[in-house]
N, C-alpha and C. Protein backbone atom coordinates (compact mmCIF):
# COMPACT_ATOMS: atom_id res chain seq x y z
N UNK A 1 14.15 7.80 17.51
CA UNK A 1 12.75 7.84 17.86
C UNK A 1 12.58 8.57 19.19
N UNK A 2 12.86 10.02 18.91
CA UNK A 2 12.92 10.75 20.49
C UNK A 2 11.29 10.86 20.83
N UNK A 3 10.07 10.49 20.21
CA UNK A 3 8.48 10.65 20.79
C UNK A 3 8.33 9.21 21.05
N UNK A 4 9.40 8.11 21.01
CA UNK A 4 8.33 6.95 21.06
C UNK A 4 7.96 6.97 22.13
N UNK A 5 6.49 5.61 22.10
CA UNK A 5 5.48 5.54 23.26
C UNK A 5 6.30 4.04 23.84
N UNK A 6 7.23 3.69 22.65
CA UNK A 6 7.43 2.13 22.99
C UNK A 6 7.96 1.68 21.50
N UNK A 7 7.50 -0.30 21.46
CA UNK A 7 8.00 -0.42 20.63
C UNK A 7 7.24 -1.68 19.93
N UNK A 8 6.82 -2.06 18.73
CA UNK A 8 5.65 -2.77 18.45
C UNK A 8 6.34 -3.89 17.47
N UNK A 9 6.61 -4.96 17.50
CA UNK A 9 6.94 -6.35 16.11
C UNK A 9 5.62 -6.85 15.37
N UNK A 10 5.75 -7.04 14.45
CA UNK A 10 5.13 -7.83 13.96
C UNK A 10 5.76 -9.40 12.94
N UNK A 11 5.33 -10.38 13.34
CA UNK A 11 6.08 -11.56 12.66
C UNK A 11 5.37 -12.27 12.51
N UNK A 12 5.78 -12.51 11.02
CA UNK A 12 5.13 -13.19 10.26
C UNK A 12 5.74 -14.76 10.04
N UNK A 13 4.64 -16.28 9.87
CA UNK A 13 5.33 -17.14 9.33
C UNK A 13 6.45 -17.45 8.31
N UNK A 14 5.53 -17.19 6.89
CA UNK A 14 6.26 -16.50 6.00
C UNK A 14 6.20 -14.88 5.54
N UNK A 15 6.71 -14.82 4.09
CA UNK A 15 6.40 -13.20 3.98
C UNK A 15 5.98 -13.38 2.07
N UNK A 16 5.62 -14.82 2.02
CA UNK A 16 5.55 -14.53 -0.07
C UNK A 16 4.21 -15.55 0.32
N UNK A 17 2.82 -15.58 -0.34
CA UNK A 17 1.50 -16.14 -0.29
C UNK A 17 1.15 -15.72 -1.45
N UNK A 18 0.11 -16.66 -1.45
CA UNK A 18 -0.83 -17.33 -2.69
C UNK A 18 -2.02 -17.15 -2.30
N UNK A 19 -3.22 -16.56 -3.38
CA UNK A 19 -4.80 -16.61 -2.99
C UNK A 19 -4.79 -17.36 -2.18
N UNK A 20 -5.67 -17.49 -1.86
CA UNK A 20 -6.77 -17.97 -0.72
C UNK A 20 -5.82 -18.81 0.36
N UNK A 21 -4.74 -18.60 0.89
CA UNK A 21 -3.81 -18.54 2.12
C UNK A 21 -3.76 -18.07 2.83
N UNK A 22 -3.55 -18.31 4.09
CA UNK A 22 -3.82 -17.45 5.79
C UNK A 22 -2.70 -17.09 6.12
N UNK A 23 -2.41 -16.03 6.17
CA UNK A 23 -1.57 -15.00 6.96
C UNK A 23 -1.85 -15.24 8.52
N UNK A 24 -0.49 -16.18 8.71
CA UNK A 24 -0.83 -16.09 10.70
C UNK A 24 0.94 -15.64 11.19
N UNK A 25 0.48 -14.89 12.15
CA UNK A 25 1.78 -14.03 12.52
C UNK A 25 0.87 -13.38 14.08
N UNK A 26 1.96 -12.63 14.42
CA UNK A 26 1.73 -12.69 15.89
C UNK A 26 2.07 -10.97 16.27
N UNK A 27 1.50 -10.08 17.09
CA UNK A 27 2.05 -8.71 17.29
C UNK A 27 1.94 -8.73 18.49
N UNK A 28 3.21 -8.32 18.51
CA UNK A 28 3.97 -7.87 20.61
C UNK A 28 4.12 -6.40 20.49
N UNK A 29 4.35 -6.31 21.35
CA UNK A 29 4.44 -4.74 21.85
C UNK A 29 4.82 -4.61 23.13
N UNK A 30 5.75 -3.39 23.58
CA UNK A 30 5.90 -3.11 24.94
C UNK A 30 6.60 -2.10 24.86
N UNK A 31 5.11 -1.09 25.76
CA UNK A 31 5.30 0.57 25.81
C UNK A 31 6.11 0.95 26.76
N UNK A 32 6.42 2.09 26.86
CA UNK A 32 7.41 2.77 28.18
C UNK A 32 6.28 3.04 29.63
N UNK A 33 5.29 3.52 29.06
CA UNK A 33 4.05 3.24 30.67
C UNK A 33 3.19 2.68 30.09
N UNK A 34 2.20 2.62 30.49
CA UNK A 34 0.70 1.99 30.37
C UNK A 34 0.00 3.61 29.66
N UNK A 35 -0.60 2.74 28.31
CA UNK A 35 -1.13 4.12 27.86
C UNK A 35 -2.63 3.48 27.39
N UNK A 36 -3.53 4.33 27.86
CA UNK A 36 -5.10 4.16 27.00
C UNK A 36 -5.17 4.25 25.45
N UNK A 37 -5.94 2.88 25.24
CA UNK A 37 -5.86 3.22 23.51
C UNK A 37 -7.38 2.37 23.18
N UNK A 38 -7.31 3.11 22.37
CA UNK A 38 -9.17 2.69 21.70
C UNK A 38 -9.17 1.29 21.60
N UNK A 39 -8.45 0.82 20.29
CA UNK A 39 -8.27 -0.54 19.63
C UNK A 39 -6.61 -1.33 19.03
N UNK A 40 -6.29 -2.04 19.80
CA UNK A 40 -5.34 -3.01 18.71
C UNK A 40 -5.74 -3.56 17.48
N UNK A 41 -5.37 -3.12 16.34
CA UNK A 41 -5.98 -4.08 15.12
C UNK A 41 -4.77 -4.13 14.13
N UNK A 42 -5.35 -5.18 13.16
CA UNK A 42 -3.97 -5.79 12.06
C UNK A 42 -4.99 -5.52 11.07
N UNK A 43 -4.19 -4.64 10.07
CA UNK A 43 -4.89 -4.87 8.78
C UNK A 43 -3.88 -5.11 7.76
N UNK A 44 -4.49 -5.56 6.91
CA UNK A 44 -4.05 -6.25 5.43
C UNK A 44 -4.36 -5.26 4.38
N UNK A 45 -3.91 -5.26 3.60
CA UNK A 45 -3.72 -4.54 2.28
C UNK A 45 -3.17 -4.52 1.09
N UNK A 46 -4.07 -3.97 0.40
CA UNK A 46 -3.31 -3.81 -0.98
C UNK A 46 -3.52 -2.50 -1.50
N UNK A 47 -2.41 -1.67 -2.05
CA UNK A 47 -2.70 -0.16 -2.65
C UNK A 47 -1.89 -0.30 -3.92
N UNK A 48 -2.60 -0.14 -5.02
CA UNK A 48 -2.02 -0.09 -6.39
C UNK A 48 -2.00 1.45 -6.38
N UNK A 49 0.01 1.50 -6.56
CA UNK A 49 0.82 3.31 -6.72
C UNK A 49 0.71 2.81 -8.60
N UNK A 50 -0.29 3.84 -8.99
CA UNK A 50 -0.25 4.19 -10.81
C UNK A 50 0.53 5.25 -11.06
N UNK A 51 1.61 5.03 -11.56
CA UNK A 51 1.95 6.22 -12.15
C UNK A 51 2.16 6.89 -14.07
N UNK A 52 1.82 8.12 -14.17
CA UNK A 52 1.39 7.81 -15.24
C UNK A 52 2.60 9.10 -16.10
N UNK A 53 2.72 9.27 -17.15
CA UNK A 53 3.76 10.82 -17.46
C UNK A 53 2.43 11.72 -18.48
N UNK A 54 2.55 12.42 -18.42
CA UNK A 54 1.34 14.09 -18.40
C UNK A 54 2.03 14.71 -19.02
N UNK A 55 1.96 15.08 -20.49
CA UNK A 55 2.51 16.11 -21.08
C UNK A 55 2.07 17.45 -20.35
N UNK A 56 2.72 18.56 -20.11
CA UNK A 56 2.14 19.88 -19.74
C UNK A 56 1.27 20.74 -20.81
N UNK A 57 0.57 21.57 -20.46
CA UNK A 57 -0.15 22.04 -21.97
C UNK A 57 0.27 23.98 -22.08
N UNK A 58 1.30 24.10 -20.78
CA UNK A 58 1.94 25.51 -20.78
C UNK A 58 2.79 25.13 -22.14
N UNK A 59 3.05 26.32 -22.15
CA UNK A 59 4.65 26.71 -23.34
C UNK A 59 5.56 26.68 -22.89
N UNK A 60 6.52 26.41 -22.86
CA UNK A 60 8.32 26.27 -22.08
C UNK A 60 8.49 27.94 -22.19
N UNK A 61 9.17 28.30 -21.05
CA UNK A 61 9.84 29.47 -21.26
C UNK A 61 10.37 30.03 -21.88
N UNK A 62 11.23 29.01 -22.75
CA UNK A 62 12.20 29.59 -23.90
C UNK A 62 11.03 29.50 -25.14
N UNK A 63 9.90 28.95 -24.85
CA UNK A 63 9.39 29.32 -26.41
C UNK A 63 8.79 30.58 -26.21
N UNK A 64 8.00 31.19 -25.11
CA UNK A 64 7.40 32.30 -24.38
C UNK A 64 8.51 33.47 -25.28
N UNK A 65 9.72 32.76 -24.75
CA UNK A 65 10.67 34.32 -25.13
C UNK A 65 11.18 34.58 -26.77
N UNK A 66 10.32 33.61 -27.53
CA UNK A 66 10.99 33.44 -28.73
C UNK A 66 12.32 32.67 -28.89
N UNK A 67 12.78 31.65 -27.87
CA UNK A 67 13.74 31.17 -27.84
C UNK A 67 13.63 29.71 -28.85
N UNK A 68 14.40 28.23 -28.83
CA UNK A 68 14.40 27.34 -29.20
C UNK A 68 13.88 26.34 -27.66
N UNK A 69 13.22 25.43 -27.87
CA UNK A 69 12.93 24.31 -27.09
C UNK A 69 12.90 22.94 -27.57
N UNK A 70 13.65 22.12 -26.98
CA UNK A 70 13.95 21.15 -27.28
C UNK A 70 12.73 19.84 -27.29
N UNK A 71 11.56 20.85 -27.24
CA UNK A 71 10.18 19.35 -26.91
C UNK A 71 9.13 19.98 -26.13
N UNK A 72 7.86 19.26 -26.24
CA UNK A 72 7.10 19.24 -25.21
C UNK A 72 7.96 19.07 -23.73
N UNK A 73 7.47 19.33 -22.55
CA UNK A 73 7.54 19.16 -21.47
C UNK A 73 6.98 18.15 -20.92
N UNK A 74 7.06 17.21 -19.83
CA UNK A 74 6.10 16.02 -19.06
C UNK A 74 6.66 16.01 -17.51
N UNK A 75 5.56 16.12 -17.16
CA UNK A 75 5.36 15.63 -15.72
C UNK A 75 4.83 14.25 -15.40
N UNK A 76 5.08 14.07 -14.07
CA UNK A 76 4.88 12.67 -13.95
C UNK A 76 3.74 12.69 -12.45
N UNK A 77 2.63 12.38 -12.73
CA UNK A 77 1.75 12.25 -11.84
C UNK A 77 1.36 10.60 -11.06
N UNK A 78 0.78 10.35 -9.98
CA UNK A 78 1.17 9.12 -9.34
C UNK A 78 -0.04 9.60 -8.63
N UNK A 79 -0.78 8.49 -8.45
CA UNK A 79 -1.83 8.19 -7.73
C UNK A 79 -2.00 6.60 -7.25
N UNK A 80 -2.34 6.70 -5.43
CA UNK A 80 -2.45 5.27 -5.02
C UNK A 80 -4.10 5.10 -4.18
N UNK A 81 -4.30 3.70 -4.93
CA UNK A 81 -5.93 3.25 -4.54
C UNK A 81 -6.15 1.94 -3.67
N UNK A 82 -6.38 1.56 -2.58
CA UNK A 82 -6.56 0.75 -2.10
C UNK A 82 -7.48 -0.20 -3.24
N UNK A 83 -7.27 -1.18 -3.18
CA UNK A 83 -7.68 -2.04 -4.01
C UNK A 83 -8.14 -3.32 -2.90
N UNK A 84 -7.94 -3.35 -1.82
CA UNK A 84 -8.20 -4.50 -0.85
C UNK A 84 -7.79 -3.68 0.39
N UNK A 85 -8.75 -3.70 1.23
CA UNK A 85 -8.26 -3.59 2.84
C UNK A 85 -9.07 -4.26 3.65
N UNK A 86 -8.72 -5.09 4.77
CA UNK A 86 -9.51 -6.07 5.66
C UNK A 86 -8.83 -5.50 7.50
N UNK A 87 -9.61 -5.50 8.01
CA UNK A 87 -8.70 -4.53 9.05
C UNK A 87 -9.30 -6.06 10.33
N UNK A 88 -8.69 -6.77 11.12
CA UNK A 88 -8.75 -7.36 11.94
C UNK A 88 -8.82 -6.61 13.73
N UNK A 89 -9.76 -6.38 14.51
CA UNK A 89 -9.47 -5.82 15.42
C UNK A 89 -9.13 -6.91 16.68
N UNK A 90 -7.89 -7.04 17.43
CA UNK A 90 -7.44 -7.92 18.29
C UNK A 90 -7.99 -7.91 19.54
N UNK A 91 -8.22 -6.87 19.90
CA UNK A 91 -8.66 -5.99 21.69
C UNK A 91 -9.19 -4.92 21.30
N UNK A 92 -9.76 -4.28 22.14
CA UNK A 92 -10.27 -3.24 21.97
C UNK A 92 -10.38 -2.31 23.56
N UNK A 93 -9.98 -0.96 23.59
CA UNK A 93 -10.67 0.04 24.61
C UNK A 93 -10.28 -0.50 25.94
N UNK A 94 -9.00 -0.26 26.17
CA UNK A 94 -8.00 -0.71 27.60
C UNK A 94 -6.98 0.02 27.89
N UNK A 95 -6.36 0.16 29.06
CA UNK A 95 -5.10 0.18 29.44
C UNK A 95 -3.88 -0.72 29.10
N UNK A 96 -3.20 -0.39 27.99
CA UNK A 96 -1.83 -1.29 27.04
C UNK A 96 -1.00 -0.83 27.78
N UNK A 97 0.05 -2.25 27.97
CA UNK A 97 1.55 -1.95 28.39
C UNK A 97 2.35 -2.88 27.24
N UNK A 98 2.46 -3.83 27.49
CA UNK A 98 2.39 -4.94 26.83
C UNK A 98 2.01 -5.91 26.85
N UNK A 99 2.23 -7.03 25.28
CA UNK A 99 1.27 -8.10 25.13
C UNK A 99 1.68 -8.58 24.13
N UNK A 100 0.93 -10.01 23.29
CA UNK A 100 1.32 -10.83 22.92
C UNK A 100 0.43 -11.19 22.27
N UNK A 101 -0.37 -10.81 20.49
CA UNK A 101 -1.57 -11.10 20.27
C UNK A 101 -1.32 -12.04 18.67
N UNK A 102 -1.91 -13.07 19.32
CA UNK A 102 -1.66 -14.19 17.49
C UNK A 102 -2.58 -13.72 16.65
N UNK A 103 -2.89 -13.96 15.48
CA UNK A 103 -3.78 -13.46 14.12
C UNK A 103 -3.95 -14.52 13.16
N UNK A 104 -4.81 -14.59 12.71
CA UNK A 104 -4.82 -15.34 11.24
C UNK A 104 -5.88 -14.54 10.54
N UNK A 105 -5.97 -14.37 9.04
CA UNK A 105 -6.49 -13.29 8.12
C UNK A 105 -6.25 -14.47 7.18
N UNK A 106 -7.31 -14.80 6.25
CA UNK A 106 -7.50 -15.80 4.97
C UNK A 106 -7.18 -14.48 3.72
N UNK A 107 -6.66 -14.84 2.94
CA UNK A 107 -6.54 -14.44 1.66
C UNK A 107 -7.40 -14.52 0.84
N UNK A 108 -8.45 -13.71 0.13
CA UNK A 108 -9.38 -14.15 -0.36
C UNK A 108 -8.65 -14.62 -1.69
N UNK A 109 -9.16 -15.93 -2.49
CA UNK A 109 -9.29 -16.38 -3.66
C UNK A 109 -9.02 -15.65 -4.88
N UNK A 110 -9.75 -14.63 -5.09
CA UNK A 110 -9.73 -13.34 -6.23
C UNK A 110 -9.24 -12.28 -6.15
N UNK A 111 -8.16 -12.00 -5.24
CA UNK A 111 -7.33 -11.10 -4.69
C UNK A 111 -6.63 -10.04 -5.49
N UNK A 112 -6.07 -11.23 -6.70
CA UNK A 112 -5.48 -10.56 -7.77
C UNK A 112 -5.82 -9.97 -8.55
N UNK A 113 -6.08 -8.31 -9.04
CA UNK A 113 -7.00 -8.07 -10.28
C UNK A 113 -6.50 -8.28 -11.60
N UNK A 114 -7.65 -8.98 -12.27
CA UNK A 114 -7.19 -8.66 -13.70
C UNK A 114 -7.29 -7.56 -14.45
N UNK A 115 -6.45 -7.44 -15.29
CA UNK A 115 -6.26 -6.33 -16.35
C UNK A 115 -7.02 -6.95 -17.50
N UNK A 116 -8.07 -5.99 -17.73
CA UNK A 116 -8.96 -7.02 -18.71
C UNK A 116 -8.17 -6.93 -20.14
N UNK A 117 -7.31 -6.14 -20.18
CA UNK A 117 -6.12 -6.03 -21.57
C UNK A 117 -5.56 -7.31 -21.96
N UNK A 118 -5.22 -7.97 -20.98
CA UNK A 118 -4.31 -8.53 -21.00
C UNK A 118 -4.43 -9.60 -21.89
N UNK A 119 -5.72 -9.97 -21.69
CA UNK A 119 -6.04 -11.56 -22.51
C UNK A 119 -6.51 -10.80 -24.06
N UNK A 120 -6.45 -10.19 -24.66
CA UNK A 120 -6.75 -9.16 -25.28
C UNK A 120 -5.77 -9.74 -26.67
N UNK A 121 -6.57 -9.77 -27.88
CA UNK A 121 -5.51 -10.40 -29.44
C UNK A 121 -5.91 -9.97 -30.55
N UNK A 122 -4.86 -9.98 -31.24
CA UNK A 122 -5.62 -9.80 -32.31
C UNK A 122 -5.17 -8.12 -32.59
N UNK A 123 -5.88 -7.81 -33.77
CA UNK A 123 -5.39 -6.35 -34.03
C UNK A 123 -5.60 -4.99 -32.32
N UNK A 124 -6.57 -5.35 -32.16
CA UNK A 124 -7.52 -4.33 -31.38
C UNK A 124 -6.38 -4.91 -30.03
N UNK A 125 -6.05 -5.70 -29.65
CA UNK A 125 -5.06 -6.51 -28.32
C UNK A 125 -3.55 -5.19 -28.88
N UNK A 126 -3.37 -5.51 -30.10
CA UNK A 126 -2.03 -4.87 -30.74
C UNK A 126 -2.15 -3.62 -30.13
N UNK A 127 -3.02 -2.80 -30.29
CA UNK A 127 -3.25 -1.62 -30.27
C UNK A 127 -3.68 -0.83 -29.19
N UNK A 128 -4.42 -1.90 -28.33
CA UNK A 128 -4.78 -1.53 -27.09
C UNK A 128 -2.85 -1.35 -25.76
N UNK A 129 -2.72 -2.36 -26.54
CA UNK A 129 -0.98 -2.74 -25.72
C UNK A 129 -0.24 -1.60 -25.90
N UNK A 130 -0.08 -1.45 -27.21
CA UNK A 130 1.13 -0.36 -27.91
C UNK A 130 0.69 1.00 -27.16
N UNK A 131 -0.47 1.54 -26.99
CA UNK A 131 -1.37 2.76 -26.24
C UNK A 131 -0.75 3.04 -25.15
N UNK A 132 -0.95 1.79 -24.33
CA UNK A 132 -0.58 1.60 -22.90
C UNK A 132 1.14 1.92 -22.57
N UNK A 133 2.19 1.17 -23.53
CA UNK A 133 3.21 1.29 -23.36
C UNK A 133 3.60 2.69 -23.66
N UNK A 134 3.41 3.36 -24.88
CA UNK A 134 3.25 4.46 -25.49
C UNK A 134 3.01 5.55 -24.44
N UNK A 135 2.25 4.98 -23.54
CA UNK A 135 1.64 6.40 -22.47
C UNK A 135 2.11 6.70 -21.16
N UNK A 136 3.11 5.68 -21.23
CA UNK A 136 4.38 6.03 -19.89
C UNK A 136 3.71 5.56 -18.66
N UNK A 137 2.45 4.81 -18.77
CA UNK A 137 2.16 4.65 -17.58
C UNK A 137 2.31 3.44 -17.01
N UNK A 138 2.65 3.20 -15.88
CA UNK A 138 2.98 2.42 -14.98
C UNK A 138 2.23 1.80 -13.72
N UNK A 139 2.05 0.59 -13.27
CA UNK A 139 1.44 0.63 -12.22
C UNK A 139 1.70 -0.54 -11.35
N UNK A 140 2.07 -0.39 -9.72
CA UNK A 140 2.95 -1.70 -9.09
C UNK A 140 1.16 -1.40 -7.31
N UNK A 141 1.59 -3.15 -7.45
CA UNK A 141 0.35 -2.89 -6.10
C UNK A 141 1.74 -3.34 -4.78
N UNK A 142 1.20 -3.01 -3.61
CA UNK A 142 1.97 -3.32 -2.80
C UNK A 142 1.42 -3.88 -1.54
N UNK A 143 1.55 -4.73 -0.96
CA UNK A 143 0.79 -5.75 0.04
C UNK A 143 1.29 -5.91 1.15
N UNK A 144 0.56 -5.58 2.25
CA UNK A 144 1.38 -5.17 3.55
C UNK A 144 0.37 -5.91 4.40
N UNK A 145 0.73 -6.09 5.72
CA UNK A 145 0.18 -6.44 6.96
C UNK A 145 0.63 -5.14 7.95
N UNK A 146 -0.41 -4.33 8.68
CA UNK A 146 0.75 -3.73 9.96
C UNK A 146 -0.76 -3.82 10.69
N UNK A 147 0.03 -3.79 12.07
CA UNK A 147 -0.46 -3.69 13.17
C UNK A 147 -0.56 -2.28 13.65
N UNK A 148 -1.17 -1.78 14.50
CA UNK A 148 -1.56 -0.80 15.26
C UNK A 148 -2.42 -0.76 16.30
N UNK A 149 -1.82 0.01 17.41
CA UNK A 149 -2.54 0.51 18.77
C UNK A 149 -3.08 2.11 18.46
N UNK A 150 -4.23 2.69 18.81
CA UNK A 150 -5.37 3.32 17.83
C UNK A 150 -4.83 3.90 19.65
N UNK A 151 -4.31 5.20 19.32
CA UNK A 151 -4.21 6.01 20.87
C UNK A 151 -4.99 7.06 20.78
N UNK A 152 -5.69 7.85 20.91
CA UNK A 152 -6.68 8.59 20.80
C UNK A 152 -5.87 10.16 21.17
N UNK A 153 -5.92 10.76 20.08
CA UNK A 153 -5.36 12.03 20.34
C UNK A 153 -3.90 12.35 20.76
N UNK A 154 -3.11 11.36 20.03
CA UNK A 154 -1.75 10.96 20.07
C UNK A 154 -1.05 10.41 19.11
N UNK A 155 -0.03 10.01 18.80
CA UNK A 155 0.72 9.40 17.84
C UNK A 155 0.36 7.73 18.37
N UNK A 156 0.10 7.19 17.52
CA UNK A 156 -0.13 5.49 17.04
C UNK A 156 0.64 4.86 17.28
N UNK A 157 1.20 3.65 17.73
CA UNK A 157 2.19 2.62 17.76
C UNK A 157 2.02 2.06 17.08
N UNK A 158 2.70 1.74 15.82
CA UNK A 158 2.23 0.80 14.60
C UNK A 158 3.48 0.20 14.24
N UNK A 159 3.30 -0.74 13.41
CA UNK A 159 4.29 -1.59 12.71
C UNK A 159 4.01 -2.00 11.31
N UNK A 160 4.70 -2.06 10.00
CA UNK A 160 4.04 -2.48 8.63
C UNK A 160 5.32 -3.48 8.36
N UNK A 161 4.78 -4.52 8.19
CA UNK A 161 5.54 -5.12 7.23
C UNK A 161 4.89 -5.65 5.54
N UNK A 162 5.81 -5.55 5.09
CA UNK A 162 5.81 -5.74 3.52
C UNK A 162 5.25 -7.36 2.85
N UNK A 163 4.38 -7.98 2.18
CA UNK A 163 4.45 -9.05 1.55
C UNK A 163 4.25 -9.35 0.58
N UNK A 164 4.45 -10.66 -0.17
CA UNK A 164 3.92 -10.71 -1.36
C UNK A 164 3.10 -11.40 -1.74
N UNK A 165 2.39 -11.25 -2.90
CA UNK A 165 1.36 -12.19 -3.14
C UNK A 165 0.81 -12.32 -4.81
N UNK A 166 1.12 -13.95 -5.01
CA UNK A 166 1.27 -13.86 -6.41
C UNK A 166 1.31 -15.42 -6.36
């Protein structure tokens, strides 16, 4: 880390939660000088990475040349959507060196989305499922806490840690 400004923790009680549970954890930090920064804040999150496979609709080269090809072609495309973000601001608009800031953030209740497929039976459930598997697509959410010092026209001091929730 030959640009750092410093160095930022974040710690958590636990790291695996359930709806409507409070995330309390604590972010330290301690920079190499005293640097101006807009805002300290903790945010929470969730970003569902979809990924899906895309037949191509070119011709393979070897069919171009009159050759043999062994198949369609597929690419694999991936797109990620916040699905939840709650951003907590700790301090705001000071001179940071270091510090010592506790948090708590509630989990909302309905956190989890449903896949309205899922409860889904019967012929039309059969068919809706088989589609889905059939179409290579995939999709994982991922749930984080990080902290950050918001430096204005500079690189960020941040920290992410990973959690789960289920």
């Amino acid at each position: 880390m030959f640009f750092s400004k410093g160095k930022m923790e974040v710690a958590l009680e636990k790291h695996n939660f359930s709806p409507g549970e409070i995330i309390k954890g604590t972010v330290s930090f301690k920079l190499k000088k005293p640097t101006q920064a807009e805002q300290l804040v903790v945010t929470f999150a969730g970003v569902r990475h979809a990924t899906k496979r895309v037949r191509n609709r070119s011709m393979s080269s070897s069919r171009r040349r009159g050759g043999m090809s062994s198949g369609p072609s597929y690419s694999t495309q991936t797109r990620q959507d916040f699905i939840h973000k709650f951003e907590l601001a700790l301090d705001e608009g000071k001179e940071y060196s270091e510090g010592e800031y506790p948090f708590e953030i509630k989990i909302p209740e309905n956190i989890i989305p449903q896949d309205p497929t899922e409860d889904m039976e019967g012929a039309l459930g059969t068919v809706v499922k088989t589609a889905k598997f059939l179409g290579g697509g995939s999709s994982r959410i991922e749930w984080y806490v990080e902290a950050k010092l918001d430096i204005p026209k500079s690189i960020d001091v941040n920290k992410k840690i990973d959690i789960n929730i289920g």
